[in-house]
Protein backbone atom coordinates (compact mmCIF):
# COMPACT_ATOMS: atom_id res chain seq x y z
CA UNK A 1 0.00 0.00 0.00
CA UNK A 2 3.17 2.67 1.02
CA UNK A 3 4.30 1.81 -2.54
CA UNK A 4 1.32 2.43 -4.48
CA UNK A 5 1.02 5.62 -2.34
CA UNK A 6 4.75 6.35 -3.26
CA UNK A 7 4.09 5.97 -7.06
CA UNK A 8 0.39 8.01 -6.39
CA UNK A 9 2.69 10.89 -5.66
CA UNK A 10 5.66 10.98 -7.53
CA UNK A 11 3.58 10.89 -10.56
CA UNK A 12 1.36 13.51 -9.47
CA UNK A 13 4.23 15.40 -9.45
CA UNK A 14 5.49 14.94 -12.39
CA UNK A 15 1.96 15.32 -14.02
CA UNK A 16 2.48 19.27 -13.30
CA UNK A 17 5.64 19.41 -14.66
CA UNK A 18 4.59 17.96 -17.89
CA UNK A 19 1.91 20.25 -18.48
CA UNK A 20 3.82 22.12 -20.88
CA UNK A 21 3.87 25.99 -22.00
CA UNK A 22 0.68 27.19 -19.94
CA UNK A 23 -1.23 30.76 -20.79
CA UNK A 24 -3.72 31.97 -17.81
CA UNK A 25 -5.27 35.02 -18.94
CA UNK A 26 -8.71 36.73 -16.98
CA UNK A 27 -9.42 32.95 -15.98
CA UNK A 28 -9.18 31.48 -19.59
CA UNK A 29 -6.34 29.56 -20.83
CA UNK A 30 -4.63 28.03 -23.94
CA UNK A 31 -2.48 25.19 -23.38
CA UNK A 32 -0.18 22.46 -25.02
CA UNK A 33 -1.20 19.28 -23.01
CA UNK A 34 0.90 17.37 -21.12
CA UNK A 35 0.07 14.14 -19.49
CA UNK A 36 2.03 11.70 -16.96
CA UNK A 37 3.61 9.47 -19.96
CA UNK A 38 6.20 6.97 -18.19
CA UNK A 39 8.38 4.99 -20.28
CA UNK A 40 7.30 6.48 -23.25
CA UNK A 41 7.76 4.62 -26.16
CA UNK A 42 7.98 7.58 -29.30
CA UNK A 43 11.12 7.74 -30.52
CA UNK A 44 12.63 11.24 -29.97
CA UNK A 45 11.71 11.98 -33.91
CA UNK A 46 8.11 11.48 -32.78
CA UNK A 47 8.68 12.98 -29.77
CA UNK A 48 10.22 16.37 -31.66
CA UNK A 49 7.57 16.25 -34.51
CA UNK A 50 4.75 16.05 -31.81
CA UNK A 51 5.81 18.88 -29.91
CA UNK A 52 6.51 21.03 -32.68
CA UNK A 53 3.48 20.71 -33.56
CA UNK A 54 1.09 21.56 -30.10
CA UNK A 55 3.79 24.39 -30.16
CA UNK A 56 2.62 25.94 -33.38
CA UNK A 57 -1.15 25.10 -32.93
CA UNK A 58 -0.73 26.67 -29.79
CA UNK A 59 0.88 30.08 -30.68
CA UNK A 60 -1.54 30.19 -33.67
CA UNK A 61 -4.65 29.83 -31.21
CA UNK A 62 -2.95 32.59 -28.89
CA UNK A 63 -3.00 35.37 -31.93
CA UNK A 64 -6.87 35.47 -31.84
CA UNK A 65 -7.46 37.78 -28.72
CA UNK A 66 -11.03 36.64 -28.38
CA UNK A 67 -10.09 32.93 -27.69
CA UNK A 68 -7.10 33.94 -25.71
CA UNK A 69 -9.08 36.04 -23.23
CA UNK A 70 -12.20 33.86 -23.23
CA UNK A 71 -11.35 29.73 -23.92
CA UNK A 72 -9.47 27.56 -22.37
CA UNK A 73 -8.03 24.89 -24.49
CA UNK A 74 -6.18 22.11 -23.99
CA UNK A 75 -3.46 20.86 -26.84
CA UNK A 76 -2.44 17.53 -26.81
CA UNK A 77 -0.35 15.73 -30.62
CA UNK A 78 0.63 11.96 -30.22
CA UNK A 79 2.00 9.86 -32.89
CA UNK A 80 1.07 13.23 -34.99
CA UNK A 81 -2.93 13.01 -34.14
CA UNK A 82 -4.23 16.01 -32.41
CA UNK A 83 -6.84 16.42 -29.74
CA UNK A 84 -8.42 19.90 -28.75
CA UNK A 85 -9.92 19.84 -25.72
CA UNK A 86 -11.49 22.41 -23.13
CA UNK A 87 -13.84 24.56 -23.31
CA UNK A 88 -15.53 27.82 -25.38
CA UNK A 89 -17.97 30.18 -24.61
CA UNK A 90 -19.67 29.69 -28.21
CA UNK A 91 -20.50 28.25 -31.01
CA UNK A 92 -18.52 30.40 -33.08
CA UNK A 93 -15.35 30.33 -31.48
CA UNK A 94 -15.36 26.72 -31.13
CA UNK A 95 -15.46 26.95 -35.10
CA UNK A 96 -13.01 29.46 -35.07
CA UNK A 97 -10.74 27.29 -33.47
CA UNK A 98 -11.35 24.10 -35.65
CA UNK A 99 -10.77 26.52 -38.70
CA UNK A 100 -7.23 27.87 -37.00
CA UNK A 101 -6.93 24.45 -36.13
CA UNK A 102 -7.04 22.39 -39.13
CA UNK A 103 -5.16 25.72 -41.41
CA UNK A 104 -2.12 25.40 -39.35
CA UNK A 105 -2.14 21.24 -38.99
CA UNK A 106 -3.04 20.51 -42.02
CA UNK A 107 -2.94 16.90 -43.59
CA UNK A 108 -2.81 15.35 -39.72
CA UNK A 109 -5.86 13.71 -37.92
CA UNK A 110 -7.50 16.33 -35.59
CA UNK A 111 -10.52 16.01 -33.19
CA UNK A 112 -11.93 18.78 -31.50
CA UNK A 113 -14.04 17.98 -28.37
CA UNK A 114 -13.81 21.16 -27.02
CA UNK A 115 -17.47 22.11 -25.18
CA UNK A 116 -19.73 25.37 -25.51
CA UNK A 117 -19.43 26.29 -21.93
CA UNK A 118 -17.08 29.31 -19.44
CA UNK A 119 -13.77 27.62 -18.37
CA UNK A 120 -13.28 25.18 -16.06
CA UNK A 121 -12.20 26.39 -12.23
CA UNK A 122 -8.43 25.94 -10.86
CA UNK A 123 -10.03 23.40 -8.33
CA UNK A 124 -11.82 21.46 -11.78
CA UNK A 125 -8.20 21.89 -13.17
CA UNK A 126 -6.14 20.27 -9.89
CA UNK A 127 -9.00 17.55 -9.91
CA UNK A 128 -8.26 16.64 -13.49
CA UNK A 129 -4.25 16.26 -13.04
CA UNK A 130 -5.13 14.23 -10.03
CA UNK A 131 -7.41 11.69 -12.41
CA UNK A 132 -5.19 11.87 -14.73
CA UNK A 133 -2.27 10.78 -12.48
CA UNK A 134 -4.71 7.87 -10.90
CA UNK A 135 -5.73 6.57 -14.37
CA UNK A 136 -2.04 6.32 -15.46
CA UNK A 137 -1.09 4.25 -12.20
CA UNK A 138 -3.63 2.32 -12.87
CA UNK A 139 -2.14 1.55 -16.23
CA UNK A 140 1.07 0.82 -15.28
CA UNK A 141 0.15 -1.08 -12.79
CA UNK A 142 -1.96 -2.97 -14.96
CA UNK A 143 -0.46 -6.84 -15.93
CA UNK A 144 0.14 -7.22 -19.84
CA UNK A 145 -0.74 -3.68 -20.79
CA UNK A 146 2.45 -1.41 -21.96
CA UNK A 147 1.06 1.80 -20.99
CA UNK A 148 4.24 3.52 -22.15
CA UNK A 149 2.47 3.30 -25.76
CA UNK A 150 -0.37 5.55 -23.85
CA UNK A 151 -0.83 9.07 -23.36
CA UNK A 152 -3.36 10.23 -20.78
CA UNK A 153 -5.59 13.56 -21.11
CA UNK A 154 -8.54 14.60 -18.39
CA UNK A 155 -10.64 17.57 -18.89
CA UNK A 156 -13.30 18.06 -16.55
CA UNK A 157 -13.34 14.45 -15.65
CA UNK A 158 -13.13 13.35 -19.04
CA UNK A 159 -10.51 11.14 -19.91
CA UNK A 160 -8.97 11.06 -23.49
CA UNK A 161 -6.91 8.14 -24.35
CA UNK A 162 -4.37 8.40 -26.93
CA UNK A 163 -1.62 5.89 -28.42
CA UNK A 164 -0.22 3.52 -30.99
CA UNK A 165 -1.67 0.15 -30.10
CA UNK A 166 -3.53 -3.12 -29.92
CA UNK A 167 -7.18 -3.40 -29.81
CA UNK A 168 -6.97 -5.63 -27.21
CA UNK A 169 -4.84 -3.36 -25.33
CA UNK A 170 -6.94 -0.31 -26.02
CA UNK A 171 -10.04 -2.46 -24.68
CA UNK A 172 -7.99 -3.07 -21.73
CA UNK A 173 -6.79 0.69 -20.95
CA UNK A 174 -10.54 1.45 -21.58
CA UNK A 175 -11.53 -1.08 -19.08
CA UNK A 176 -8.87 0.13 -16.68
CA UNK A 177 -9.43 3.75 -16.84
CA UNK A 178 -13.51 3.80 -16.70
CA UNK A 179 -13.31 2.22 -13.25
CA UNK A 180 -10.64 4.93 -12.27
CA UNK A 181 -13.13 7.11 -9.47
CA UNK A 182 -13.97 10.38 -10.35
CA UNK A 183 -13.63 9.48 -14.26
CA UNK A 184 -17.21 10.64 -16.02
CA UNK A 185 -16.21 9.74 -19.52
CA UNK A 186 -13.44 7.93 -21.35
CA UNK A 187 -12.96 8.58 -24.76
CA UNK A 188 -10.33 6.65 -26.91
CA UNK A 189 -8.60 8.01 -30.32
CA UNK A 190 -6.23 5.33 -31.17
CA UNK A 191 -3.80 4.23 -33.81
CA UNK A 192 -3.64 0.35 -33.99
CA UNK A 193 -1.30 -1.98 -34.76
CA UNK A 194 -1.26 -5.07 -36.62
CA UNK A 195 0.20 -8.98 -35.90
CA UNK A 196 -0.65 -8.98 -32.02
CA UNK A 197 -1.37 -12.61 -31.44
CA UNK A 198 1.53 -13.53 -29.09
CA UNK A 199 0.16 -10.82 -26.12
CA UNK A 200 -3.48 -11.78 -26.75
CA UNK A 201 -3.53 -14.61 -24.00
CA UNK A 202 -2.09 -11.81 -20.91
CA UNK A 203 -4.15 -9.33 -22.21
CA UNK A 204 -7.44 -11.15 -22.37
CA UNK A 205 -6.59 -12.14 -18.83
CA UNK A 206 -6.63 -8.73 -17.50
CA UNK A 207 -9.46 -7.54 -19.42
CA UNK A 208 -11.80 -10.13 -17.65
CA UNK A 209 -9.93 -9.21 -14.38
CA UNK A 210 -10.36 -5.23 -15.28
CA UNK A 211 -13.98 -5.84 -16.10
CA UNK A 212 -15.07 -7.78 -12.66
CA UNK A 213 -13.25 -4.99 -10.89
CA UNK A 214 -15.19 -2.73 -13.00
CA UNK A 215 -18.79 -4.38 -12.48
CA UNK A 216 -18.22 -4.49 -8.71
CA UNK A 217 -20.91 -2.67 -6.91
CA UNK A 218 -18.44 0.03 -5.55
CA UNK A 219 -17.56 0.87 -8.98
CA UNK A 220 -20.90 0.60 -10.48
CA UNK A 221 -21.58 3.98 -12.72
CA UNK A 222 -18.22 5.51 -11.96
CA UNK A 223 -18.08 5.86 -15.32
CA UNK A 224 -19.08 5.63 -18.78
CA UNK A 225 -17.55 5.37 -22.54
CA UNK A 226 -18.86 8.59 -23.96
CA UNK A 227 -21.49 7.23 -26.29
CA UNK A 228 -21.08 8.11 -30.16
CA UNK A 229 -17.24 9.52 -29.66
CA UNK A 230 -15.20 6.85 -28.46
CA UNK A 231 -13.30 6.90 -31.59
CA UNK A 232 -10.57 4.11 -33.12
CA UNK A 233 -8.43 5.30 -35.98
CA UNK A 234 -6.04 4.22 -37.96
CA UNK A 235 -4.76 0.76 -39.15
């Protein structure tokens, strides 16, 4: 139990300091997502290329005075897919921000789930690095799943799920993180991979362990795959 503890806080930790270049202006915010990635698996060309990228996006989005004074937006690029996430006051400058968006990324996968609502509170925002920190312990903790190949993004208790894997192992990170308390939705944009048959046996193992955990009556509704945009892309 001290160990779990232990890891609970070291990788709270170093959840804040992986939150990357941060912009807090008149309670809204633009930012290029970080997320507690151990043992990350990229290769320091992805690694670069990704970063380069939220970088760009990011001091593209900060131009428009209007979304820097009023959104707060989260920027997350892995394996060169994007994710938008946070939160806009309307409409329009949600679409504002997709156009910005896909001008300055173009050719690359992007999803924007940002929502038509004021920004999220600093207490909203400490609560999300905390779930975000619990879902990824989870995940490493988690027998047959390599959750270095699995980046980890909460926005007001949504939980985005990014990576380059299996689709047994992205059922099993699902599985894992929707019984993760204080997690309302789990939402999955994944690259998979091909010619997994050897880590099917381990992985299948944990998923039915991951699911009884999950169907337990203390975890009953903790949770939910957000119907209609749990999304799997690529191969």
């Amino acid at each position: 139990m001290k160990s779990l503890y232990r890891k609970l806080a070291f990788l709270l930790i170093l959840c804040f300091c992986l939150q990357g270049c941060l912009l807090v202006l008149g309670g809204a915010a633009i930012g290029a997502a970080g997320a507690a990635i151990i043992y990350d698996h990229r290769n320091v060309h992805t690694i670069m290329g990704d970063e380069s990228v939220s970088r760009h996006l990011l001091l593209a989005l900060q131009s428009n005075t209007q979304i820097k004074q009023q959104c707060h937006i989260v920027i997350s690029t892995y394996h060169g897919i994007i994710l938008l996430a946070g939160q806009a006051p309307t409409q329009a400058l949600k679409q504002t921000i997709q156009k910005i968006a896909k001008k300055e990324t173009s050719g690359k996968r992007l999803y924007n789930e940002i929502t038509i609502e004021g920004p999220t509170s600093g207490l909203t925002r400490t609560s999300d690095s905390w779930i975000t920190t619990k879902v990824k312990t989870k995940l490493i903790d988690t027998p047959g799943l390599k959750s270095g190949s699995i980046k980890v993004v909460t926005e007001n208790g949504t939980v985005y799920l990014m990576g380059h894997v299996s689709k047994p192992q992205a059922q099993l990170a699902t599985n894992v993180a929707k019984a993760v308390s204080g997690v309302q939705k789990v939402v999955t944009i994944f690259q998979y991979k091909r010619n997994v048959e050897p880590e099917l046996s381990a992985i299948n193992r944990a998923n039915t362990a991951a699911e009884t955990h999950e169907n337990s009556p203390s975890q009953q509704g903790s949770a939910e795959t957000k119907p209609g945009k749990t999304q799997y892309i690529g191969m």
